[in-house]
Protein backbone atom coordinates (compact mmCIF):
# COMPACT_ATOMS: atom_id res chain seq x y z
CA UNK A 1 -54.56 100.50 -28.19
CA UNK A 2 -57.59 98.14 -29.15
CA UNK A 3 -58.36 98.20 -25.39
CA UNK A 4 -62.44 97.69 -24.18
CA UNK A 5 -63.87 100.40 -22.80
CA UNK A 6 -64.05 98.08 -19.27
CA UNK A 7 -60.17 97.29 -19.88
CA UNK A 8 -59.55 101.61 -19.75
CA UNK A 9 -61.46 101.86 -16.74
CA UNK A 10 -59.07 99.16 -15.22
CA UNK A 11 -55.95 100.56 -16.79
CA UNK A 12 -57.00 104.29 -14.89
CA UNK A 13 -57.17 102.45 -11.60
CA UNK A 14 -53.56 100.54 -12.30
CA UNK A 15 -52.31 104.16 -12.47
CA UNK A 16 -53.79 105.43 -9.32
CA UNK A 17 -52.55 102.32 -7.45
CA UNK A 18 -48.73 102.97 -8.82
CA UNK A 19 -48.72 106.59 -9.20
CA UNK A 20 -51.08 107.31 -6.65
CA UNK A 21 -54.06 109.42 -7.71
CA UNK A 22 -53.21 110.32 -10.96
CA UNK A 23 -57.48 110.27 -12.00
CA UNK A 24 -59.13 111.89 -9.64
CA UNK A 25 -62.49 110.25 -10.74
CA UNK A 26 -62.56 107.48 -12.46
CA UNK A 27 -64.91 107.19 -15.35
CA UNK A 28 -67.33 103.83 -15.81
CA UNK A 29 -66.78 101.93 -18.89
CA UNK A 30 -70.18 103.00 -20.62
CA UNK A 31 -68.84 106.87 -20.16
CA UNK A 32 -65.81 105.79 -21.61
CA UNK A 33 -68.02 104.16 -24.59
CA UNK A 34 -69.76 107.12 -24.79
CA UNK A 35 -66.87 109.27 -25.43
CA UNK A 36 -65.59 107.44 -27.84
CA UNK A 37 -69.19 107.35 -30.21
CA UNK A 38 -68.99 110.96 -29.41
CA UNK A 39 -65.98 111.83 -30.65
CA UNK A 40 -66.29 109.39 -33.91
CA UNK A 41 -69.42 111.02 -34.63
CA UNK A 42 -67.40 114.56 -34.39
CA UNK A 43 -65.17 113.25 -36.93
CA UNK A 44 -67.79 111.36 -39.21
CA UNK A 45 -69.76 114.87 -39.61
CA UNK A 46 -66.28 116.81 -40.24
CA UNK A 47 -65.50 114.27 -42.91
CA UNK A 48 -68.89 114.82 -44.69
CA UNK A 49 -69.15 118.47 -44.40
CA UNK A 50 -65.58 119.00 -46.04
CA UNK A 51 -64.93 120.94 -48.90
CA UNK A 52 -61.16 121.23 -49.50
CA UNK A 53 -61.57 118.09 -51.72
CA UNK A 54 -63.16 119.74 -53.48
CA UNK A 55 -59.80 121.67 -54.36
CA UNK A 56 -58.36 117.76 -54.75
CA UNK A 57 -57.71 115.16 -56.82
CA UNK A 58 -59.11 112.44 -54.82
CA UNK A 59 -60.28 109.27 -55.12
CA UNK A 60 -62.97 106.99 -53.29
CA UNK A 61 -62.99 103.02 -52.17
CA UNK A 62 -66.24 101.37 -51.85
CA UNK A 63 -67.85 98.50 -50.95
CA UNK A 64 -70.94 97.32 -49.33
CA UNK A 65 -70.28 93.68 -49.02
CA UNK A 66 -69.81 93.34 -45.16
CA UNK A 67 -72.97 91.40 -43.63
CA UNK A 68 -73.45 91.08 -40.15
CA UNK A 69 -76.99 89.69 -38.97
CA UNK A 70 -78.41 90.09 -42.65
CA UNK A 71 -78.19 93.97 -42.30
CA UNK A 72 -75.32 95.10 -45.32
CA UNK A 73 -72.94 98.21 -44.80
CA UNK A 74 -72.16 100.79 -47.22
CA UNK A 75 -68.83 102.46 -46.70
CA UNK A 76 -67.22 105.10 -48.84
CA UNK A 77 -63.49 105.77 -47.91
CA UNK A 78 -61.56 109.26 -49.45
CA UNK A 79 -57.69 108.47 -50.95
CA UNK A 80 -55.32 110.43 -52.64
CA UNK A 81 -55.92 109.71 -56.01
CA UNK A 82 -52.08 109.57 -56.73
CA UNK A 83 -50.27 106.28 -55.17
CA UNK A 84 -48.77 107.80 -52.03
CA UNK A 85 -45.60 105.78 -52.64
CA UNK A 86 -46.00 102.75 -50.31
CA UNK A 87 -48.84 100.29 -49.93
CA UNK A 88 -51.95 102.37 -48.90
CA UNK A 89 -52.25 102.47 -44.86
CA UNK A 90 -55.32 103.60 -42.53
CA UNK A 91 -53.42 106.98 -42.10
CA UNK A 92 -54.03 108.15 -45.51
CA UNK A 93 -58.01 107.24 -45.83
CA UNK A 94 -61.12 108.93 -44.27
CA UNK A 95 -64.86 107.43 -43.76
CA UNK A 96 -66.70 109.98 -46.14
CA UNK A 97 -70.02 107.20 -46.10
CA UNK A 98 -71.32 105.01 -43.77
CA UNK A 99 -75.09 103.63 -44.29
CA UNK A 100 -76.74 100.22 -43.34
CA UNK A 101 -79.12 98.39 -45.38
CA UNK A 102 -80.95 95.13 -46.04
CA UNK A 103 -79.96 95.33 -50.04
CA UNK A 104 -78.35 97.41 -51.88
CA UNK A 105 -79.25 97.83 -55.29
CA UNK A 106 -77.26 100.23 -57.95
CA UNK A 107 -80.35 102.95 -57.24
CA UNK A 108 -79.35 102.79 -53.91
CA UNK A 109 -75.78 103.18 -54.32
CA UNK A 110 -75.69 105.52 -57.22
CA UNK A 111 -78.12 107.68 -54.75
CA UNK A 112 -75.19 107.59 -51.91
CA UNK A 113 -72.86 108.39 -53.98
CA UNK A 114 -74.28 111.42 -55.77
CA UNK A 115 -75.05 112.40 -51.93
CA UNK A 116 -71.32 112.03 -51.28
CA UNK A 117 -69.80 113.97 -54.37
CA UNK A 118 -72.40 117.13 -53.92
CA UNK A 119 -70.87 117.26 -50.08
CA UNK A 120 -67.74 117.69 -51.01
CA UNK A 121 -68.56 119.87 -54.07
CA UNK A 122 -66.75 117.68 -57.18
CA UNK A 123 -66.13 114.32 -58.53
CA UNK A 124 -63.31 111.81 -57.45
CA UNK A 125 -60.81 110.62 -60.07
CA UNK A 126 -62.07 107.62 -59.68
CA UNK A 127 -64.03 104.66 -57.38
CA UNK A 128 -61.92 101.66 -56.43
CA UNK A 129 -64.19 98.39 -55.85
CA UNK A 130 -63.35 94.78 -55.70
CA UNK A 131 -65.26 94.47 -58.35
CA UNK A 132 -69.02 93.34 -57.29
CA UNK A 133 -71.34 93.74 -60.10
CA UNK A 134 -74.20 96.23 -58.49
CA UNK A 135 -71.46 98.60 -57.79
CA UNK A 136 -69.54 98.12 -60.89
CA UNK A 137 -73.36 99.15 -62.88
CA UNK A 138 -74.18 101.93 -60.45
CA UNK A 139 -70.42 103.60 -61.64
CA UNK A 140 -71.53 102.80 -64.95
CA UNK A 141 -74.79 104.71 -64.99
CA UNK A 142 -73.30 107.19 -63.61
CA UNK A 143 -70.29 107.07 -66.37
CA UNK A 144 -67.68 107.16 -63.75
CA UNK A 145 -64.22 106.22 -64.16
CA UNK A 146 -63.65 102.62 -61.91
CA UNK A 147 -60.29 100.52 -60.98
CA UNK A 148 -60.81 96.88 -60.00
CA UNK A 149 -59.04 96.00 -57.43
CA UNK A 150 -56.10 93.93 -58.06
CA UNK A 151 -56.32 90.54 -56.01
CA UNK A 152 -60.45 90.53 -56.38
CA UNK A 153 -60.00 90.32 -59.89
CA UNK A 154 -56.81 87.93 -60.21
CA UNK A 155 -59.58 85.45 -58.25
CA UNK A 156 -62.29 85.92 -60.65
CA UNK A 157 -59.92 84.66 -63.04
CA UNK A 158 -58.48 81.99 -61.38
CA UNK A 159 -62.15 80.63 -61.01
CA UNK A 160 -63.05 81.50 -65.12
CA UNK A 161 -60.05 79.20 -65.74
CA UNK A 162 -59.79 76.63 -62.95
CA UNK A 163 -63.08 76.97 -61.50
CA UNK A 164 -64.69 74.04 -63.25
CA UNK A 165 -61.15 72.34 -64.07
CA UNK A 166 -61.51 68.28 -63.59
CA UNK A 167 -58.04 67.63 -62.89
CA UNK A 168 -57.97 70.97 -60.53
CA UNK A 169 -61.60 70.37 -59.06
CA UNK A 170 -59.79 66.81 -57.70
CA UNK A 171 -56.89 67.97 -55.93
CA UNK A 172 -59.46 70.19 -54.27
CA UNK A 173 -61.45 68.01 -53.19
CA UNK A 174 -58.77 65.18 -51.87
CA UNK A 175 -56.93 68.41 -50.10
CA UNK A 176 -60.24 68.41 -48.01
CA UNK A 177 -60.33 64.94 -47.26
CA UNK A 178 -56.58 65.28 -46.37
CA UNK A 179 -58.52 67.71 -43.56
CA UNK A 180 -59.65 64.45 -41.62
CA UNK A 181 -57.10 63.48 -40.64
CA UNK A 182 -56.92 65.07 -37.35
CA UNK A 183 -57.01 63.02 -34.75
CA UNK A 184 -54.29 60.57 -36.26
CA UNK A 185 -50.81 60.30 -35.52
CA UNK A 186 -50.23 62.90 -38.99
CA UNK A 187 -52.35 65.73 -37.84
CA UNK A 188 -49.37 68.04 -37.69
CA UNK A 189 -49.15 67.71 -41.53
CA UNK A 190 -53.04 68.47 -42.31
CA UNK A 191 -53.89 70.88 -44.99
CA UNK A 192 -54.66 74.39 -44.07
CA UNK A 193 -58.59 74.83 -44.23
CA UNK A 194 -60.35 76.71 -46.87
CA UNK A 195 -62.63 79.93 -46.97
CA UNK A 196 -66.11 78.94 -47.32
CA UNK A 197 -66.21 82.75 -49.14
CA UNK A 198 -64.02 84.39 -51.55
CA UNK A 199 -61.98 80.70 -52.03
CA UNK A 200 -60.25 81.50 -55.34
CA UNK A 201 -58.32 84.64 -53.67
CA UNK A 202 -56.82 82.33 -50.53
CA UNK A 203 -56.23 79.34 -52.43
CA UNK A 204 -52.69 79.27 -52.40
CA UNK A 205 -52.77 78.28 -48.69
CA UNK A 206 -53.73 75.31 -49.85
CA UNK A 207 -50.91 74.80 -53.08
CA UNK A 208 -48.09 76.05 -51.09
CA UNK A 209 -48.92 73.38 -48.20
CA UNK A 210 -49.12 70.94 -51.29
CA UNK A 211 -46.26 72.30 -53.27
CA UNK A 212 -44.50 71.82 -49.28
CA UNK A 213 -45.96 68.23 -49.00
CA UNK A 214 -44.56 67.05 -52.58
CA UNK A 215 -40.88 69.01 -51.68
CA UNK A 216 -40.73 67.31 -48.09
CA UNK A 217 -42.22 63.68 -48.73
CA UNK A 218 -38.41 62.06 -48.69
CA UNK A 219 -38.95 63.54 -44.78
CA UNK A 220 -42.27 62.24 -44.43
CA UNK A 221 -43.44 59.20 -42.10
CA UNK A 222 -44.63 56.07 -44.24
CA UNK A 223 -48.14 56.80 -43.11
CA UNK A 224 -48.07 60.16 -44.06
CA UNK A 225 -46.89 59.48 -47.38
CA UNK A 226 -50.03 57.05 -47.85
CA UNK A 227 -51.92 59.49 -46.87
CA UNK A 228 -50.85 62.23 -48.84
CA UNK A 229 -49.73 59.78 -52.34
CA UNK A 230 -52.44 62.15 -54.27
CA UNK A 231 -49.89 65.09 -53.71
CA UNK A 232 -47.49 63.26 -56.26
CA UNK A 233 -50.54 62.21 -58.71
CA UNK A 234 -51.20 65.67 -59.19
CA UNK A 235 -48.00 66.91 -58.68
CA UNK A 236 -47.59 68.44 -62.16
CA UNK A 237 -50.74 70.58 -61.42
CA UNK A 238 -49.56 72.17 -57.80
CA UNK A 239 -45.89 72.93 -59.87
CA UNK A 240 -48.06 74.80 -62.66
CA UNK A 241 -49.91 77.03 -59.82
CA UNK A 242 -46.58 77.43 -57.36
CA UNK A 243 -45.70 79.42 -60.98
CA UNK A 244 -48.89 81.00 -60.88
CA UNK A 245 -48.97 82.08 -57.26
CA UNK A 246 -44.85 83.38 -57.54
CA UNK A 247 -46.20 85.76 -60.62
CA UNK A 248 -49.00 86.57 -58.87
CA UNK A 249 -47.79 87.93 -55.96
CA UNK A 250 -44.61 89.62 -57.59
CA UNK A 251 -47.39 91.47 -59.36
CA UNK A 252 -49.38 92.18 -56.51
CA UNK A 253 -46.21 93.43 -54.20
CA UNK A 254 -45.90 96.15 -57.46
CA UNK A 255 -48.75 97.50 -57.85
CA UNK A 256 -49.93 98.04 -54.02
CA UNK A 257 -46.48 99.55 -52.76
CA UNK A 258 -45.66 101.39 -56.45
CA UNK A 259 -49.16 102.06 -57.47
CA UNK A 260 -50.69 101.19 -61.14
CA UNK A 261 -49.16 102.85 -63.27
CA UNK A 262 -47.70 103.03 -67.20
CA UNK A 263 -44.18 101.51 -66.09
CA UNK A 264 -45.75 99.11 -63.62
CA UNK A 265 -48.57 97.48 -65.94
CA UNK A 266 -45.21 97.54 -68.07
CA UNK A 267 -43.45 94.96 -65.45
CA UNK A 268 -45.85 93.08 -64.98
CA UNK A 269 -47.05 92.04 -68.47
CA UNK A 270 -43.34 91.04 -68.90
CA UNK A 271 -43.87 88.89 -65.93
CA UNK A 272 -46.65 87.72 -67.62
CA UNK A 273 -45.18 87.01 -71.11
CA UNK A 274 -42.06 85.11 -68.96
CA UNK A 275 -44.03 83.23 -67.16
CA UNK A 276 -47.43 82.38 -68.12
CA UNK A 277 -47.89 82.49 -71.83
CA UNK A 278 -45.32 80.56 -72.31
CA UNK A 279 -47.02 77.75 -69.78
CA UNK A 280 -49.56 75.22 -70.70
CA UNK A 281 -53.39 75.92 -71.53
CA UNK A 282 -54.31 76.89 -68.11
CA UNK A 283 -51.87 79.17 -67.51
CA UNK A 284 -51.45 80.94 -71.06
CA UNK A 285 -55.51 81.52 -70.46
CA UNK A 286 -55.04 83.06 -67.24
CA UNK A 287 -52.13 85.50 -68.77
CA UNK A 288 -54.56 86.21 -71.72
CA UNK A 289 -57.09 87.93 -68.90
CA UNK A 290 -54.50 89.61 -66.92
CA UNK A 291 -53.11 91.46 -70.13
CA UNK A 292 -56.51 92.27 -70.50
CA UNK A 293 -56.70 93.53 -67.17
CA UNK A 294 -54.00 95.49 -66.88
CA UNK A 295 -55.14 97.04 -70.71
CA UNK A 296 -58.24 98.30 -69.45
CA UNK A 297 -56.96 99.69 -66.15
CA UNK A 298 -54.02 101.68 -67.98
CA UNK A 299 -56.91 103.11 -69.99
CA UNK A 300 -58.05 105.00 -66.61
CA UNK A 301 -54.46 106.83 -66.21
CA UNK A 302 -54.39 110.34 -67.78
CA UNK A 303 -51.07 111.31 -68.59
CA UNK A 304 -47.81 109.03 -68.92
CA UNK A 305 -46.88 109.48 -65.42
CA UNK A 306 -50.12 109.36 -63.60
CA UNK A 307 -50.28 106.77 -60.26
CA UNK A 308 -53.26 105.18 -59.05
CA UNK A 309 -53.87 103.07 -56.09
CA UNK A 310 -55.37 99.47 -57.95
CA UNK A 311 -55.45 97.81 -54.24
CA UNK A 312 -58.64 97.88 -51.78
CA UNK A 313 -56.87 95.75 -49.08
CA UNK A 314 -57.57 99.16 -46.89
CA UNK A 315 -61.15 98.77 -46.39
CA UNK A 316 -60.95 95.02 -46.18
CA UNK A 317 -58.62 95.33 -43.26
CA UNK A 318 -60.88 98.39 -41.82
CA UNK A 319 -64.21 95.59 -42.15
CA UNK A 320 -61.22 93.28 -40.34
CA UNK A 321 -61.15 95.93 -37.35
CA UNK A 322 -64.78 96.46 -36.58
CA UNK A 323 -66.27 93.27 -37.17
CA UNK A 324 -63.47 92.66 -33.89
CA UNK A 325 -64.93 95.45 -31.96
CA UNK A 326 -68.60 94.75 -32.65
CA UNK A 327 -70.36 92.11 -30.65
CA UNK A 328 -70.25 88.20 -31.78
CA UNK A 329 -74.10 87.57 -32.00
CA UNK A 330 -75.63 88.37 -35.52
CA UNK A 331 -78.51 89.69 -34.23
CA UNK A 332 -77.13 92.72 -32.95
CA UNK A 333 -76.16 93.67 -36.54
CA UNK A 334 -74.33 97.27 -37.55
CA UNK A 335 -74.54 99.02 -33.66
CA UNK A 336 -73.86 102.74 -33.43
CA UNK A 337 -69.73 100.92 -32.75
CA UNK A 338 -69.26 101.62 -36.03
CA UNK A 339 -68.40 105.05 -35.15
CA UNK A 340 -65.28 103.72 -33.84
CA UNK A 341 -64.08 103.01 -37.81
CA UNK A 342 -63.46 107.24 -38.64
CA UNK A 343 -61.99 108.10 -35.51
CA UNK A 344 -59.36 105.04 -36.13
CA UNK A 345 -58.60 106.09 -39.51
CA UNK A 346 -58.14 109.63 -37.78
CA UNK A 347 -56.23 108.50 -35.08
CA UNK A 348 -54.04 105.71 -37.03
CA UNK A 349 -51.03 107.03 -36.21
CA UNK A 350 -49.36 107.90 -33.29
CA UNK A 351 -48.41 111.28 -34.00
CA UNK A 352 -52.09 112.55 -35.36
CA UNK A 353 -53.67 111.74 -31.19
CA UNK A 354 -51.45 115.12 -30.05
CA UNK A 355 -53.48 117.13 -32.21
CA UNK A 356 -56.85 115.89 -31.84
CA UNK A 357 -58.82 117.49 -29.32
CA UNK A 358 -61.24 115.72 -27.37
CA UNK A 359 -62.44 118.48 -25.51
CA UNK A 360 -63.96 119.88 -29.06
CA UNK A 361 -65.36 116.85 -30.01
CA UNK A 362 -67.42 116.31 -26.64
CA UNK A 363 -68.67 119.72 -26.75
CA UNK A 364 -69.74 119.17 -29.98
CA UNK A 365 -71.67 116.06 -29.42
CA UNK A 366 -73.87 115.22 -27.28
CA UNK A 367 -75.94 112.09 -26.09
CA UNK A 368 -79.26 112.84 -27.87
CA UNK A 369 -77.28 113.70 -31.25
CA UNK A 370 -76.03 110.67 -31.13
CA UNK A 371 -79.16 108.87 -30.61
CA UNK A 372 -80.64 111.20 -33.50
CA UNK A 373 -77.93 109.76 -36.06
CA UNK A 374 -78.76 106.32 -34.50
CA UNK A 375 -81.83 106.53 -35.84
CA UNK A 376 -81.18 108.38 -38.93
CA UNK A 377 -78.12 105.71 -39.68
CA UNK A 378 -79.34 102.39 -38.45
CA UNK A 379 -81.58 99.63 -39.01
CA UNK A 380 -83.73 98.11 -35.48
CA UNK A 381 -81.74 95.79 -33.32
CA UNK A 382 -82.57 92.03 -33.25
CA UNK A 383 -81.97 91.51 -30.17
CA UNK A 384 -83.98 94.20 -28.79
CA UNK A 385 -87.02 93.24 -30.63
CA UNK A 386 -86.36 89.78 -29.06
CA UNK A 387 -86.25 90.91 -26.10
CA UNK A 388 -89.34 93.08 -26.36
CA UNK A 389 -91.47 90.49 -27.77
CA UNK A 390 -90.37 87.85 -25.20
CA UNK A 391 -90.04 89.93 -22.02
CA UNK A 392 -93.60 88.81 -20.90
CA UNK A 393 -93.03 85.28 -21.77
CA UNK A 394 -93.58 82.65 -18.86
């Protein structure tokens, strides 16, 4: 429900006062926490100790580039290997990983993953990263197959081709300017504004509201088309990436809802030959390292009709839900909340919380386990060692 644990404790009492005393005790909202961490530790453990993977062909996502408080989290999620036929959901991953760290070097992870593959008893497939360089050489010591995903990589291109761009690096640049403008009479019409991190994969934000700008300026106030008169200077540059973005996310929509495969990487290197080749220098540059791309990950299918999943939007979205759950101030870092990120994946649909039994699960665990793997898993709070050193303070 993405309810606080306060916000259950409430919703128990609205039942007593309409249906009279449904709860006959109502719990406090730390119980309530409590349960939960229990019952996400129950399914953590279950997901390590499993062995009918073993009889699998599965796959695993990784990545360890969540930071919160300078404290780094490891996460290994288990996948089909084969493309379940529709864009990959919560539903179909588990956590198999979790570990916090201050670095993580390709020791480190090549040591958590070895730890991970003798659980379950065999190797994945494969390992699905968005394509950070430790990881990519711990897979590679290891000599273990690895997919890139698919919109991390169409970024690193777009940055090896317009990343240092003159004409490019302008528009950029007078887009932010365009940002200032927002306490004038035209601050309806500003600009979107841009990731600090990870620019190149959300910069069409900014060339569609461009590409909208140099459509609409017939519409637009005379201020506003003062203002924005840099959208037609460069208006041959925001038509050569509306092309790229339309390929782009044809190709994208392909491959996460049908999975890489032969007959996809087919597709879309005919999109690429249509429409980017056959462009200017830019773009025919940027086709050059897509074929590429789509070469070497084709290389990783065994068999003609083998489907992989080439998109780690899954665990993105899953850093997305806890970094929402755990507290705003960095130096808390990774708290034992994390728990809550199995027994979501576990309870992501609707139909999965009937069978799931709580009772088990509480049984199971109990407070000083949990504290145990809180130790075990977890680096020192912040905020408690601030607190500890200032306590005395007059």
């Amino acid at each position: 429900m993405g309810a606080s644990s306060r916000q259950v404790s409430k919703t128990m009492e609205v039942f007593n006062l309409v249906f009279g005393d449904v709860v006959k005790e109502i719990p406090s909202h730390q119980t309530v926490l409590d349960w939960v961490k229990k019952c996400g530790l129950s399914v953590y453990e279950k997901n390590k100790r499993t062995t009918s993977l073993s009889e699998l062909n599965y796959s695993i996502i990784m990545d360890n580039s969540i930071t919160i408080g300078g404290e780094d989290l490891h996460i290994e999620l288990v996948a089909p290997a084969g493309h379940p036929g529709h864009t990959l959901r919560h539903a179909d991953v588990d956590v198999l990983k979790m570990s916090v760290g201050k670095k993580w070097t390709k020791q480190a992870i090549r040591a958590e993953l070895s730890d991970t593959i003798k659980n379950v008893g065999s190797s994945p497939a494969y390992v699905l990263t968005d394509n950070g360089r430790v990881m990519l050489s711990a897979l590679s010591d290891m000599d273990m197959a690895s997919h890139r995903d698919i919109s991390h990589s169409f970024g690193m291109y777009l940055e090896q081709v317009y990343g240092n761009d003159e004409e490019y690096c302008e528009l950029v640049q007078k887009i932010g300017y365009a940002r200032k403008y927002g306490h004038t009479p035209i601050a309806h019409l500003m600009p979107p504004k841009r990731r600090a991190y990870a620019r190149f994969m959300n910069v069409f934000d900014s060339i569609q509201w461009a590409h909208d700008i140099l459509q609409a300026d017939f519409k637009l106030p005379k201020r506003a088309r003062e203002m924005f008169a840099f959208v037609n200077t460069h208006a041959s540059l925001i038509e050569e990436m509306q092309d790229v973005m339309d390929s782009f996310r044809f190709m994208e929509r392909l491959c996460k809802e049908e999975g890489l495969s032969k007959n996809t990487a087919k597709e879309c290197v005919a999109c690429i030959n249509r429409t980017l080749i056959i462009g200017g220098r830019r773009p025919r540059r940027l086709g050059e390292l897509l074929i590429g791309y789509f070469n070497r990950e084709c290389s990783l299918l065994e068999g003609s009709h083998a489907v992989h999943n080439i998109s780690s939007d899954v665990i993105e979205s899953s850093f997305g839900y806890m970094k929402n759950r755990l507290s705003s101030c960095a130096n808390h870092g990774f708290t034992s909340l994390i728990l809550l990120m199995p027994l979501h994946f576990k309870l992501a649909d609707l139909s999965d919380c009937s069978n799931f039994n709580v009772r088990d699960c509480l049984k199971e665990m109990t407070l000083p386990k949990l504290d145990l793997w809180k130790r075990h898993s977890l680096l020192p709070n912040m905020s408690v060692k601030r607190s500890e050193i200032l306590k005395f303070a007059s």
